[in-house]
PDB file of N, CA and C in Angstrom:
ATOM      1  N   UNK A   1     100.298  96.371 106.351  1.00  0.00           N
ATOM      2  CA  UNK A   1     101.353  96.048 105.405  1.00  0.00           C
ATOM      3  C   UNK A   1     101.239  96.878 104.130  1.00  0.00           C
ATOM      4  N   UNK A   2     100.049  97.051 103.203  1.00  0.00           N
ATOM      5  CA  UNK A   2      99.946  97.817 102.567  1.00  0.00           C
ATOM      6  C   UNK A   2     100.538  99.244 102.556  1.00  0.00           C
ATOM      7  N   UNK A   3      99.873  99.885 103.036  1.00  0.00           N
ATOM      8  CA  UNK A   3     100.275 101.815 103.576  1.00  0.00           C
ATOM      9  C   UNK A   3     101.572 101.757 103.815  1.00  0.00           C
ATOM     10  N   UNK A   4     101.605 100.811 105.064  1.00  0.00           N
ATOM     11  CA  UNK A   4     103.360 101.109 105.803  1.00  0.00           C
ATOM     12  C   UNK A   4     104.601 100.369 104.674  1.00  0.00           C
ATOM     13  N   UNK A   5     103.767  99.466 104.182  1.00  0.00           N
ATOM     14  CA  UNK A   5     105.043  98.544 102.487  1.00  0.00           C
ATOM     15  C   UNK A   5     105.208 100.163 102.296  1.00  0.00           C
ATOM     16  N   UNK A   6     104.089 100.642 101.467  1.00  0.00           N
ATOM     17  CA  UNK A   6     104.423 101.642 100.037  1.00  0.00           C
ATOM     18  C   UNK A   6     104.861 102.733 100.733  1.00  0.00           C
ATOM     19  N   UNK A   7     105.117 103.866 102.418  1.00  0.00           N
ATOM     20  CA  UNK A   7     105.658 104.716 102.828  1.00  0.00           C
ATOM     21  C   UNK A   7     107.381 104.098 102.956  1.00  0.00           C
ATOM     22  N   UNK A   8     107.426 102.725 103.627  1.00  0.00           N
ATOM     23  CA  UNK A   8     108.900 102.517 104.030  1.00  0.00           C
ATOM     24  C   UNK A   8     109.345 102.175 102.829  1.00  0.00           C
ATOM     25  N   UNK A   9     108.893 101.815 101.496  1.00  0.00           N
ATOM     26  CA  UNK A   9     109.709 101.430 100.283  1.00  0.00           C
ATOM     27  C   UNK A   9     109.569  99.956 100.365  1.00  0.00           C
ATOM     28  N   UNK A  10     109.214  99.124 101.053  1.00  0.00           N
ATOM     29  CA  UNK A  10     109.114  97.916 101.087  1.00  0.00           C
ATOM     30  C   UNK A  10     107.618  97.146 100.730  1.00  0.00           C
ATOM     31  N   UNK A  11     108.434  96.457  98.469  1.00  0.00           N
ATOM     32  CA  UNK A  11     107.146  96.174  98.487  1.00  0.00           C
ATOM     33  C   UNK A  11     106.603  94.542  98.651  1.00  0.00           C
ATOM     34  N   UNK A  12     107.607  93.623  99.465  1.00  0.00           N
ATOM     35  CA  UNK A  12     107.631  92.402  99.981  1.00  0.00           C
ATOM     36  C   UNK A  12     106.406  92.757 101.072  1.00  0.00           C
ATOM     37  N   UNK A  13     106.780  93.897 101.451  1.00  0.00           N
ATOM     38  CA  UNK A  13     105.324  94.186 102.674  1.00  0.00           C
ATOM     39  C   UNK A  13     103.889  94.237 102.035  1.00  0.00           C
ATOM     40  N   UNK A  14     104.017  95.188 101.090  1.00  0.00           N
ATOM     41  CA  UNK A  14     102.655  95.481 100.828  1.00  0.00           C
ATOM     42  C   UNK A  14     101.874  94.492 100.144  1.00  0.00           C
ATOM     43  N   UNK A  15     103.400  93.723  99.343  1.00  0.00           N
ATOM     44  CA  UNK A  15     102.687  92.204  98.645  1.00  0.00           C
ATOM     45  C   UNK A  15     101.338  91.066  99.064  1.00  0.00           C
ATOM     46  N   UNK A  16     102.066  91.221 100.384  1.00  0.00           N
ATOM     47  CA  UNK A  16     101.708  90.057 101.689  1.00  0.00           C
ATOM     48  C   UNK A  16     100.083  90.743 101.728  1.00  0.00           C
ATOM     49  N   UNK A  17      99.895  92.001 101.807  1.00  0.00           N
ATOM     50  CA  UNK A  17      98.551  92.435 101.766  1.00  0.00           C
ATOM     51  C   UNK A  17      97.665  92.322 100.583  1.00  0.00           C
ATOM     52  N   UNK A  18      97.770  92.121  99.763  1.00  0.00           N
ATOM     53  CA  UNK A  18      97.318  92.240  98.346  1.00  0.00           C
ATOM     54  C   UNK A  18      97.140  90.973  97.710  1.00  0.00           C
ATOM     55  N   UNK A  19      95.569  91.278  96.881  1.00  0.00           N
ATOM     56  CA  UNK A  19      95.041  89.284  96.176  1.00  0.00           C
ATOM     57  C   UNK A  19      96.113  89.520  94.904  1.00  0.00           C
ATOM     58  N   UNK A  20      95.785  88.652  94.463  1.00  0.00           N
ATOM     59  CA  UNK A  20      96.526  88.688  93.192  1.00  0.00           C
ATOM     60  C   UNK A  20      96.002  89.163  91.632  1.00  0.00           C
ATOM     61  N   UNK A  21      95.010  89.571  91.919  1.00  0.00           N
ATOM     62  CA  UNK A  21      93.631  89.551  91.344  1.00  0.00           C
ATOM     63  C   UNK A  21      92.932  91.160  91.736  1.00  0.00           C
ATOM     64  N   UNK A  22      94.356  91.786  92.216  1.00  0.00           N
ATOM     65  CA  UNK A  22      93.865  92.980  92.306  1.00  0.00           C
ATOM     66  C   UNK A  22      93.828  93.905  91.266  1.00  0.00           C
ATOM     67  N   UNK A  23      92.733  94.812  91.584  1.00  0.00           N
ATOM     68  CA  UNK A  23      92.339  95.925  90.853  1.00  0.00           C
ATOM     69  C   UNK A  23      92.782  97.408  91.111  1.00  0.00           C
ATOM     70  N   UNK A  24      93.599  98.421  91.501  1.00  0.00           N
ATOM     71  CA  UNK A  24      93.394  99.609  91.766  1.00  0.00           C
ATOM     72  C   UNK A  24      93.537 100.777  90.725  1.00  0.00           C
ATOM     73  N   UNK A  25      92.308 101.448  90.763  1.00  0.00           N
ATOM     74  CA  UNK A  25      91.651 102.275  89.545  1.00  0.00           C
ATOM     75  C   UNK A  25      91.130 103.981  90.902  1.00  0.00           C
ATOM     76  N   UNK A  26      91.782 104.925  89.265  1.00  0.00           N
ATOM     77  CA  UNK A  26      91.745 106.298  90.155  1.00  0.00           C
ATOM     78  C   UNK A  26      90.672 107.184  88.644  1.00  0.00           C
ATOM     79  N   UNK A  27      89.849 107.789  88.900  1.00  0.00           N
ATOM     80  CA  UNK A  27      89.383 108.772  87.769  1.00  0.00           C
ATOM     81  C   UNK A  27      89.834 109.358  87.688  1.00  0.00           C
ATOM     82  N   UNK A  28      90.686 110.121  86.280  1.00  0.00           N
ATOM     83  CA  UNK A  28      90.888 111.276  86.241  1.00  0.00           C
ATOM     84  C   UNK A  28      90.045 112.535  85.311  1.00  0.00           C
ATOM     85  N   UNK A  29      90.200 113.431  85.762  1.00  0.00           N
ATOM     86  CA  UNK A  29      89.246 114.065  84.449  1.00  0.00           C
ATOM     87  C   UNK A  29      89.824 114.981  83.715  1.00  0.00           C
ATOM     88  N   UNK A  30      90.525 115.129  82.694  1.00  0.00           N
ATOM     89  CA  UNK A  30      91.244 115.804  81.919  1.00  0.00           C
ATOM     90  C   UNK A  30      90.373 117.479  81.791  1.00  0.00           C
ATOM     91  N   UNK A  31      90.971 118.472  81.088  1.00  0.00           N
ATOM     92  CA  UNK A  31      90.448 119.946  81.064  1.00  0.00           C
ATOM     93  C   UNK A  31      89.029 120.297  79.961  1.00  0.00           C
ATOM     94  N   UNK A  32      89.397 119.475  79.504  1.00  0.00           N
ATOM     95  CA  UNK A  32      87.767 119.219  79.051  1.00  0.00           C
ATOM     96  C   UNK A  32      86.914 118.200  79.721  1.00  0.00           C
ATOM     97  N   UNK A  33      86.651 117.708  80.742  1.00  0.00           N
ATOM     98  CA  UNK A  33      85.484 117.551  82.121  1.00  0.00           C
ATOM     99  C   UNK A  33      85.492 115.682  81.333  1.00  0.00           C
ATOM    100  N   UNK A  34      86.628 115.813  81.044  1.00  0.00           N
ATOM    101  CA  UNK A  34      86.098 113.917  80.121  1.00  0.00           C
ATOM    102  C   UNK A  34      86.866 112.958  81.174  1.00  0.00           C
ATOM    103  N   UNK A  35      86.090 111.724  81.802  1.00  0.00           N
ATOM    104  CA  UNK A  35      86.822 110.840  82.822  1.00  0.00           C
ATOM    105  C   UNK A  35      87.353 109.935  82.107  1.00  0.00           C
ATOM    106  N   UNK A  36      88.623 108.819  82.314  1.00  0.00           N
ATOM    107  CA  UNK A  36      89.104 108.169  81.792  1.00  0.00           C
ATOM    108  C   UNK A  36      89.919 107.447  83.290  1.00  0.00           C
ATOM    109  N   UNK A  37      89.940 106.220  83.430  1.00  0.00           N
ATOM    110  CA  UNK A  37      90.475 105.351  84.500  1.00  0.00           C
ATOM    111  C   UNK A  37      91.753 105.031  84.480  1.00  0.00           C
ATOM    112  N   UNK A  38      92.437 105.088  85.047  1.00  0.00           N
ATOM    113  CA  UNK A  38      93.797 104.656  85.518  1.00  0.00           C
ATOM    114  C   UNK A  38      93.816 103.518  86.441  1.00  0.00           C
ATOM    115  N   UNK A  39      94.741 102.688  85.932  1.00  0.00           N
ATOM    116  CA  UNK A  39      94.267 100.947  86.169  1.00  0.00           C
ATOM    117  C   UNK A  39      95.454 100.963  86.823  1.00  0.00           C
ATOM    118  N   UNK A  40      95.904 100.302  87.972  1.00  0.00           N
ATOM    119  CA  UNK A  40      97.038  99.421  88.538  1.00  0.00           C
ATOM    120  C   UNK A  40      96.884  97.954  88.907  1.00  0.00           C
ATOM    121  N   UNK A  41      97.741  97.103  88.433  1.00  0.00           N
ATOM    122  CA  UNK A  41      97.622  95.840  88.906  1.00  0.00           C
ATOM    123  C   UNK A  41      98.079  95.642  90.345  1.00  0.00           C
ATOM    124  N   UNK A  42      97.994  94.227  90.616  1.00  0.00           N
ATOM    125  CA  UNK A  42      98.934  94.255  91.863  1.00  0.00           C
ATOM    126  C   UNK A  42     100.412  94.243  91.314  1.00  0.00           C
ATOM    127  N   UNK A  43     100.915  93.489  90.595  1.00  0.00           N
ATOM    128  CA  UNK A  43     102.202  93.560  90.222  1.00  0.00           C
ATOM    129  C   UNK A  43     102.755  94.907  89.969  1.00  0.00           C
ATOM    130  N   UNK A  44     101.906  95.423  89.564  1.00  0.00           N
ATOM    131  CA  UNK A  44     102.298  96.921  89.141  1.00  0.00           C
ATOM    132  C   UNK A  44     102.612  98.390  90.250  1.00  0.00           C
ATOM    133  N   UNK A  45     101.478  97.359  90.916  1.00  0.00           N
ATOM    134  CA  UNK A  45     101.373  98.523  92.543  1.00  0.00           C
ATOM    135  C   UNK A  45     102.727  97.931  93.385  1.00  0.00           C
ATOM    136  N   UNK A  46     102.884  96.608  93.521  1.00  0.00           N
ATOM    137  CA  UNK A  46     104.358  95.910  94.300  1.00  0.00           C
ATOM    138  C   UNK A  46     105.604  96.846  94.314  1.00  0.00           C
ATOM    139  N   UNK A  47     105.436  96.690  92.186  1.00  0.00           N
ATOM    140  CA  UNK A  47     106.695  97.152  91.566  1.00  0.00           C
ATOM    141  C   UNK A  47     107.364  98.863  92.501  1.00  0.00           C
ATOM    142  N   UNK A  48     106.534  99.569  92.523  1.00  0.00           N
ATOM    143  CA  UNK A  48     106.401 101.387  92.801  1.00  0.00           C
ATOM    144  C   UNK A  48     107.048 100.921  93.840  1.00  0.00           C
ATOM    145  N   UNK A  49     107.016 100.441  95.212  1.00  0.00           N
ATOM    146  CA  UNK A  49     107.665 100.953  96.583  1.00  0.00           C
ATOM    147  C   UNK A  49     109.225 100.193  96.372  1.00  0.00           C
ATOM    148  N   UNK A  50     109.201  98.837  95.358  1.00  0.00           N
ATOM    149  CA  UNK A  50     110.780  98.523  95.171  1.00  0.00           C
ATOM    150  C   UNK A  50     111.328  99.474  94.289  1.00  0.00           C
ATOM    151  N   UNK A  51     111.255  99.885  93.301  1.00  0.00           N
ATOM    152  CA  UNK A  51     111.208 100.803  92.460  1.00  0.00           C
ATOM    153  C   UNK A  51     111.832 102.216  93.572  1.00  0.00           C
ATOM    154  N   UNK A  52     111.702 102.436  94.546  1.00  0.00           N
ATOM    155  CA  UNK A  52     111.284 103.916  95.154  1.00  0.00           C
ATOM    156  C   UNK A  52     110.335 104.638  95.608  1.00  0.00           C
ATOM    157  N   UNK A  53     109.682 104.180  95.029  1.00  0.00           N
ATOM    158  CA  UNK A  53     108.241 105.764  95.148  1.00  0.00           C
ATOM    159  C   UNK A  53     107.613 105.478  96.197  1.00  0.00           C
ATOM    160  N   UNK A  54     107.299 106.346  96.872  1.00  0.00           N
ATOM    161  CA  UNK A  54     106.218 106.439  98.034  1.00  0.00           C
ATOM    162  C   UNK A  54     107.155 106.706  99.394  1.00  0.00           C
ATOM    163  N   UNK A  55     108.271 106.483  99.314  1.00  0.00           N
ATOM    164  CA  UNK A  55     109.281 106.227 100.127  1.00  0.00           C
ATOM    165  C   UNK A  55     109.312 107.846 100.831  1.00  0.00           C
ATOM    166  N   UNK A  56     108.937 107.820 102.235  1.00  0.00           N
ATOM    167  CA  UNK A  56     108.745 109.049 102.803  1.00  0.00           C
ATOM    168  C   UNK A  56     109.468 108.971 104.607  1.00  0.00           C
ATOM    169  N   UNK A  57     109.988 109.957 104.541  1.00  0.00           N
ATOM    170  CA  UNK A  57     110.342 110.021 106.610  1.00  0.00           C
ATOM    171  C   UNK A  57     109.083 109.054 107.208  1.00  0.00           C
ATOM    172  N   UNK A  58     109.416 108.769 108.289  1.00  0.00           N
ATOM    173  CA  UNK A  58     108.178 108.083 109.338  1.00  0.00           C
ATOM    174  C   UNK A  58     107.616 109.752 109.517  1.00  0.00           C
ATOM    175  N   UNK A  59     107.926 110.496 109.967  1.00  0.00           N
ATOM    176  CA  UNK A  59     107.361 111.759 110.696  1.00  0.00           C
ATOM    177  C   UNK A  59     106.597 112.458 109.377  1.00  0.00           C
ATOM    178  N   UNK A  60     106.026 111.612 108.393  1.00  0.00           N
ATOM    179  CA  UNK A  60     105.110 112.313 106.964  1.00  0.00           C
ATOM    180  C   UNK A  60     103.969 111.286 107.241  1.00  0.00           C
ATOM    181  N   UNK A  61     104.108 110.708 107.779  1.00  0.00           N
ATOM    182  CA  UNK A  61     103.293 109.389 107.432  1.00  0.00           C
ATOM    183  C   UNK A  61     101.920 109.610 107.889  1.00  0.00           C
ATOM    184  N   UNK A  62     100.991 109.532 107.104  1.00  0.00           N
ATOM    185  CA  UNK A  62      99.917 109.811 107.516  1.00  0.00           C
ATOM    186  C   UNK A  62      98.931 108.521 106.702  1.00  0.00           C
ATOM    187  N   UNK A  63      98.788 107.683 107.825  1.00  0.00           N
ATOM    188  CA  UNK A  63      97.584 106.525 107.338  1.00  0.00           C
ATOM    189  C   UNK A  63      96.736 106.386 108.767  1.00  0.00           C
ATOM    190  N   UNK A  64      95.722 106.818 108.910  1.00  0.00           N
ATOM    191  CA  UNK A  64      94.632 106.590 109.409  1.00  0.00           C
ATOM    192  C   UNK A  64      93.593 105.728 108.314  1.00  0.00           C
ATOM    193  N   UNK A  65      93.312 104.398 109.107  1.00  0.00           N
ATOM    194  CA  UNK A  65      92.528 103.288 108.779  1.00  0.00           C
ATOM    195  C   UNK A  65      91.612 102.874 109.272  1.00  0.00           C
ATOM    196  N   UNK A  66      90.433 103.187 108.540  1.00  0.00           N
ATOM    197  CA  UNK A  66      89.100 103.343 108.982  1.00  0.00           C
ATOM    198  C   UNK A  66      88.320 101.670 108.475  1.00  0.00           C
ATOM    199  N   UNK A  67      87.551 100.701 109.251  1.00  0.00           N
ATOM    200  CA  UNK A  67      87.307  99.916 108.616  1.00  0.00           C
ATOM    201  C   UNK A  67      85.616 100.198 108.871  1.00  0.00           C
ATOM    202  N   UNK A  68      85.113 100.220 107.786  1.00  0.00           N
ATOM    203  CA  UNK A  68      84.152 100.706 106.961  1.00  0.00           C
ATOM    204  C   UNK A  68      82.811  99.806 107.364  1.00  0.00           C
ATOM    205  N   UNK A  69      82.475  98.408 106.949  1.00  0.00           N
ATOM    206  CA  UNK A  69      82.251  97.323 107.226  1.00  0.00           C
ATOM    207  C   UNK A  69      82.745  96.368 106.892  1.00  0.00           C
ATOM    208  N   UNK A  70      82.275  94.788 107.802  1.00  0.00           N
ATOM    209  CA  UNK A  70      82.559  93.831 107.493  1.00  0.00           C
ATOM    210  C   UNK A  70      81.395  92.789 107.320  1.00  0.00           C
ATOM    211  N   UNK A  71      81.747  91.770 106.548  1.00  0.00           N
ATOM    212  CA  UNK A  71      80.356  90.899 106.901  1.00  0.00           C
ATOM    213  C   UNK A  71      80.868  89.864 106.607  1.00  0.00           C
ATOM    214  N   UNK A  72      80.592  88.585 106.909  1.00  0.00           N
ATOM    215  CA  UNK A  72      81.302  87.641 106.590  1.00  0.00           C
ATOM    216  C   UNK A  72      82.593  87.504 106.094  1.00  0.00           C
ATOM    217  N   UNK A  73      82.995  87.320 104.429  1.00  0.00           N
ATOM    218  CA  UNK A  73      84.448  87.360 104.134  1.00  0.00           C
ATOM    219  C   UNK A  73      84.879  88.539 103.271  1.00  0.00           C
ATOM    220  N   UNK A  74      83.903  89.724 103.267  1.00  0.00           N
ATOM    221  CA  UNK A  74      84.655  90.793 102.730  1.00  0.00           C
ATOM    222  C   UNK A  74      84.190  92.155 104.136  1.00  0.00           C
ATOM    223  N   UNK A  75      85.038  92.756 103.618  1.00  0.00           N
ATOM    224  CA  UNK A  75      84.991  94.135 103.886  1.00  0.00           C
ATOM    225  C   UNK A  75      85.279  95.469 103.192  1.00  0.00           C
ATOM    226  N   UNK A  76      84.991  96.367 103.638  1.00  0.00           N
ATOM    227  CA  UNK A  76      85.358  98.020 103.220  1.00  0.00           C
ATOM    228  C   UNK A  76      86.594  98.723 103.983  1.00  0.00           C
ATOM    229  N   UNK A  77      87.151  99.355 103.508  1.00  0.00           N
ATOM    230  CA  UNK A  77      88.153 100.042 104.625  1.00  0.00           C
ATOM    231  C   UNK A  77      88.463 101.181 104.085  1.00  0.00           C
ATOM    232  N   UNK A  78      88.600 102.349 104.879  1.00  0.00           N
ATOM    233  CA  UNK A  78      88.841 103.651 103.880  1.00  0.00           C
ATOM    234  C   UNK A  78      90.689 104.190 104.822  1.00  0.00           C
ATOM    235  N   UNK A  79      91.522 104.077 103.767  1.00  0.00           N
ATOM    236  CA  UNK A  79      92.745 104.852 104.491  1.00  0.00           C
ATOM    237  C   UNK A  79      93.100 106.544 103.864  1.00  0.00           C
ATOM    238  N   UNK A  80      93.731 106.823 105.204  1.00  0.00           N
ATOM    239  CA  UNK A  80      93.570 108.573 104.835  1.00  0.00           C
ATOM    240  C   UNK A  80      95.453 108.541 104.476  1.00  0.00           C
ATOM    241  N   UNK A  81      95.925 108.477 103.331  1.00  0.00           N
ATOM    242  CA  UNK A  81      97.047 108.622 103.289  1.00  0.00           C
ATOM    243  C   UNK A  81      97.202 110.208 103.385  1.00  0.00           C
ATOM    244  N   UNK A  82      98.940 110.339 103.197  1.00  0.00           N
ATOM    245  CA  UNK A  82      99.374 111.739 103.084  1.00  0.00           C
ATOM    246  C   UNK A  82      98.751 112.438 102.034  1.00  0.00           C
ATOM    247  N   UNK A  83      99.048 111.788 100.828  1.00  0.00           N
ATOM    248  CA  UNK A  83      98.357 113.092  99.494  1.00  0.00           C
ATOM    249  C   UNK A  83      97.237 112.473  98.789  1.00  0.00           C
ATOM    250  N   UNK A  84      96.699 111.114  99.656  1.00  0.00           N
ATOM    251  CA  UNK A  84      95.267 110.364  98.743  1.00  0.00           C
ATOM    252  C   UNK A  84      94.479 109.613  99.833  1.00  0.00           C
ATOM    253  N   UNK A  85      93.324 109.239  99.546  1.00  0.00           N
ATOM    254  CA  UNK A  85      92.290 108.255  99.858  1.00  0.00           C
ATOM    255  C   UNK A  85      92.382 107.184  99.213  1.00  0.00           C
ATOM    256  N   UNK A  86      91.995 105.907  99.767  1.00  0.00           N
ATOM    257  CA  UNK A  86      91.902 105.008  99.519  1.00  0.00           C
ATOM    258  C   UNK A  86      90.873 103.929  99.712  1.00  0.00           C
ATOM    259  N   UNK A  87      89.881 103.890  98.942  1.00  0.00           N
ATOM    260  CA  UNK A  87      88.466 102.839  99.371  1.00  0.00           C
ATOM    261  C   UNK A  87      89.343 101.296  98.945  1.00  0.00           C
ATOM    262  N   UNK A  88      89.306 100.809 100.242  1.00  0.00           N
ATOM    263  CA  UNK A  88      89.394  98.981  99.556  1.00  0.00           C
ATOM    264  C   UNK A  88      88.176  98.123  99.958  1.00  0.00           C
ATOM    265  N   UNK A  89      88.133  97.132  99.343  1.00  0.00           N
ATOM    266  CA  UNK A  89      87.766  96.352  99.298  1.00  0.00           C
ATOM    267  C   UNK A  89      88.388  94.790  99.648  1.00  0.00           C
ATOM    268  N   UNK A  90      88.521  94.693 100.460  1.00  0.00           N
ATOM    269  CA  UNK A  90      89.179  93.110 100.834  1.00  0.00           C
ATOM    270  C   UNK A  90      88.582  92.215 101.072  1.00  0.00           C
ATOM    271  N   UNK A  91      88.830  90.697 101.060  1.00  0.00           N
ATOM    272  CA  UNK A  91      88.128  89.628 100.851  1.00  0.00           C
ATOM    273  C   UNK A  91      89.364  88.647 102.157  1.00  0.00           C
ATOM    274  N   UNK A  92      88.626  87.491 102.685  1.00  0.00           N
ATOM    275  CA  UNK A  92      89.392  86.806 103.686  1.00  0.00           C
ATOM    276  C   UNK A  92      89.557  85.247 102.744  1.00  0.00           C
ATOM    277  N   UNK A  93      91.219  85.338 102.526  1.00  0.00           N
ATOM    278  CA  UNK A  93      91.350  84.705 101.331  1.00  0.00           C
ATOM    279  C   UNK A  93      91.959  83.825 101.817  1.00  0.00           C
ATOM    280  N   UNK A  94      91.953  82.281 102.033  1.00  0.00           N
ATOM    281  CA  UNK A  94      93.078  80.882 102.985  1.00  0.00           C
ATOM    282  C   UNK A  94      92.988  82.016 104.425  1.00  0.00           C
ATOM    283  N   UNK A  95      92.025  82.320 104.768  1.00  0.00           N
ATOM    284  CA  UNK A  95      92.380  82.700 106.475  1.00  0.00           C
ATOM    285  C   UNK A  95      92.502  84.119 106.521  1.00  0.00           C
ATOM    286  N   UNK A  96      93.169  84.739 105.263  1.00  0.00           N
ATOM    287  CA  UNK A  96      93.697  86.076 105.583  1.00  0.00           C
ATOM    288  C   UNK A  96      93.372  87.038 104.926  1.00  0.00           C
ATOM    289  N   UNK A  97      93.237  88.710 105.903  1.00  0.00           N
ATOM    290  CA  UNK A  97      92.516  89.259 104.546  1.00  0.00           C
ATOM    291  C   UNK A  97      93.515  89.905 103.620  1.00  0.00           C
ATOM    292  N   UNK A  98      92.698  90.203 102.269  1.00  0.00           N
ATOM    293  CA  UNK A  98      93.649  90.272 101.027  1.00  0.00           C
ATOM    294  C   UNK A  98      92.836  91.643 100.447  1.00  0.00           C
ATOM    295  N   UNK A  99      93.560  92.678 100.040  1.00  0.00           N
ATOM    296  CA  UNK A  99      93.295  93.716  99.225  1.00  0.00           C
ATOM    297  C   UNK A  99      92.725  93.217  97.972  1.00  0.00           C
ATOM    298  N   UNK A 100      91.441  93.297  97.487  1.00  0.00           N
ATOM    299  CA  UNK A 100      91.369  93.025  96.216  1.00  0.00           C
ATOM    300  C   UNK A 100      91.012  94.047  94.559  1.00  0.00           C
ATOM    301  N   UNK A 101      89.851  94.610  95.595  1.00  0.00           N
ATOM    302  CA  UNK A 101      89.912  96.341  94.772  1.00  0.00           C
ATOM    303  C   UNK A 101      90.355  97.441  95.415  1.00  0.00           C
ATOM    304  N   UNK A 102      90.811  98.578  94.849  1.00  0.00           N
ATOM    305  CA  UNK A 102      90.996  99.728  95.428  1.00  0.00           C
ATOM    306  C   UNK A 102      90.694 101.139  94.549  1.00  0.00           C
ATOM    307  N   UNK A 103      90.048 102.096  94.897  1.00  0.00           N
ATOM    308  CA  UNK A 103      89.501 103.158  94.436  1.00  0.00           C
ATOM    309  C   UNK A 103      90.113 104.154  95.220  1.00  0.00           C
ATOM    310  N   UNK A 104      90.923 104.910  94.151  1.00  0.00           N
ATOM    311  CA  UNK A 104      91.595 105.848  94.890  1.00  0.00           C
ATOM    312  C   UNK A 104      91.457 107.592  94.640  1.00  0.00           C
ATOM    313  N   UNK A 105      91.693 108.368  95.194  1.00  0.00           N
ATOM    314  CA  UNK A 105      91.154 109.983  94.798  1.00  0.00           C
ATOM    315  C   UNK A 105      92.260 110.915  95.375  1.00  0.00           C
ATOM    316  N   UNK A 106      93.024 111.318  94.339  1.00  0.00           N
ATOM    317  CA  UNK A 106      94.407 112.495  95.568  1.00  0.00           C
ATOM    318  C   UNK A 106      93.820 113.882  96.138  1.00  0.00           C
ATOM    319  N   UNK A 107      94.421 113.664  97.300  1.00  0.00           N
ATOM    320  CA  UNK A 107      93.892 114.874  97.793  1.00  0.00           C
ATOM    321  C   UNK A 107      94.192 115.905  97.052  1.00  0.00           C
ATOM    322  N   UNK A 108      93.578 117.356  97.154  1.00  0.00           N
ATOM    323  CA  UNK A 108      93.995 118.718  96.237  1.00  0.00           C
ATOM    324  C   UNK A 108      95.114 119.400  96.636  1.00  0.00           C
ATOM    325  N   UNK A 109      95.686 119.696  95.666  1.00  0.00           N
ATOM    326  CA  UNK A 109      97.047 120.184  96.342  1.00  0.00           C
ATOM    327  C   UNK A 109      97.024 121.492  97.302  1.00  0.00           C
ATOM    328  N   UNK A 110      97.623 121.826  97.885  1.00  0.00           N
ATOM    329  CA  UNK A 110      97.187 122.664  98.979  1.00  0.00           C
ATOM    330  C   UNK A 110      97.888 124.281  97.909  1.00  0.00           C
ATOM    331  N   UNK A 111      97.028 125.327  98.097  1.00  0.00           N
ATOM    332  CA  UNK A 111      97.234 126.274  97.480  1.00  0.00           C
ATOM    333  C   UNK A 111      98.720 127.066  97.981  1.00  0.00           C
ATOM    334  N   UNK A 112      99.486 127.883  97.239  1.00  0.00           N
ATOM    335  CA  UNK A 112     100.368 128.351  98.040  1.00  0.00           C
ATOM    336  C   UNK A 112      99.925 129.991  97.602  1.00  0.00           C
TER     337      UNK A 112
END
């Protein structure tokens, strides 16, 4: 629900995946080598695929979903989107699992 919410534009989908209590944070490092975090809430991450963004052909779609470990009620999962990575962290929240952190890194743009 996540990946496929934020590619089809639908963020009722990706909602359903996500705690409420989520975190997703990307480093960036500006031209002088200094890191500074970029924070998304869940509300904030919802907002982007109703909003538009992410909204791509099926034939772009690139999410390969790797689950990392599990152990009792959390896990790891790493997804290979089109232009980023994605480390989560999910937790099995009333039964179901729920996105709660996410650490993300864009891929490099491809040289032309």
């Amino acid at each position: 629900d996540y990946i496929d919410g934020w590619y089809s534009g639908d963020g009722d989908r990706m909602e359903r995946s996500l705690h409420t209590h989520l975190a997703k944070r990307l480093v960036r490092v500006n031209d002088k080598q200094q890191s500074a975090l970029v924070d998304l809430t869940a509300a904030e991450l919802v907002q982007s695929p109703r909003a538009g963004h992410g909204k791509i052909p099926r034939d772009q779609w690139r999410d390969s979903v790797s689950i990392l470990d599990i152990f009792g009620n959390a896990a790891v999962v790493r997804i290979d989107a089109t232009t980023w990575v994605d480390f989560l962290e999910e937790v099995k929240w009333n039964g179901e699992w729920r996105i709660l952190n996410v650490v993300w890194e864009n891929r490099p743009e491809a040289k032309k």
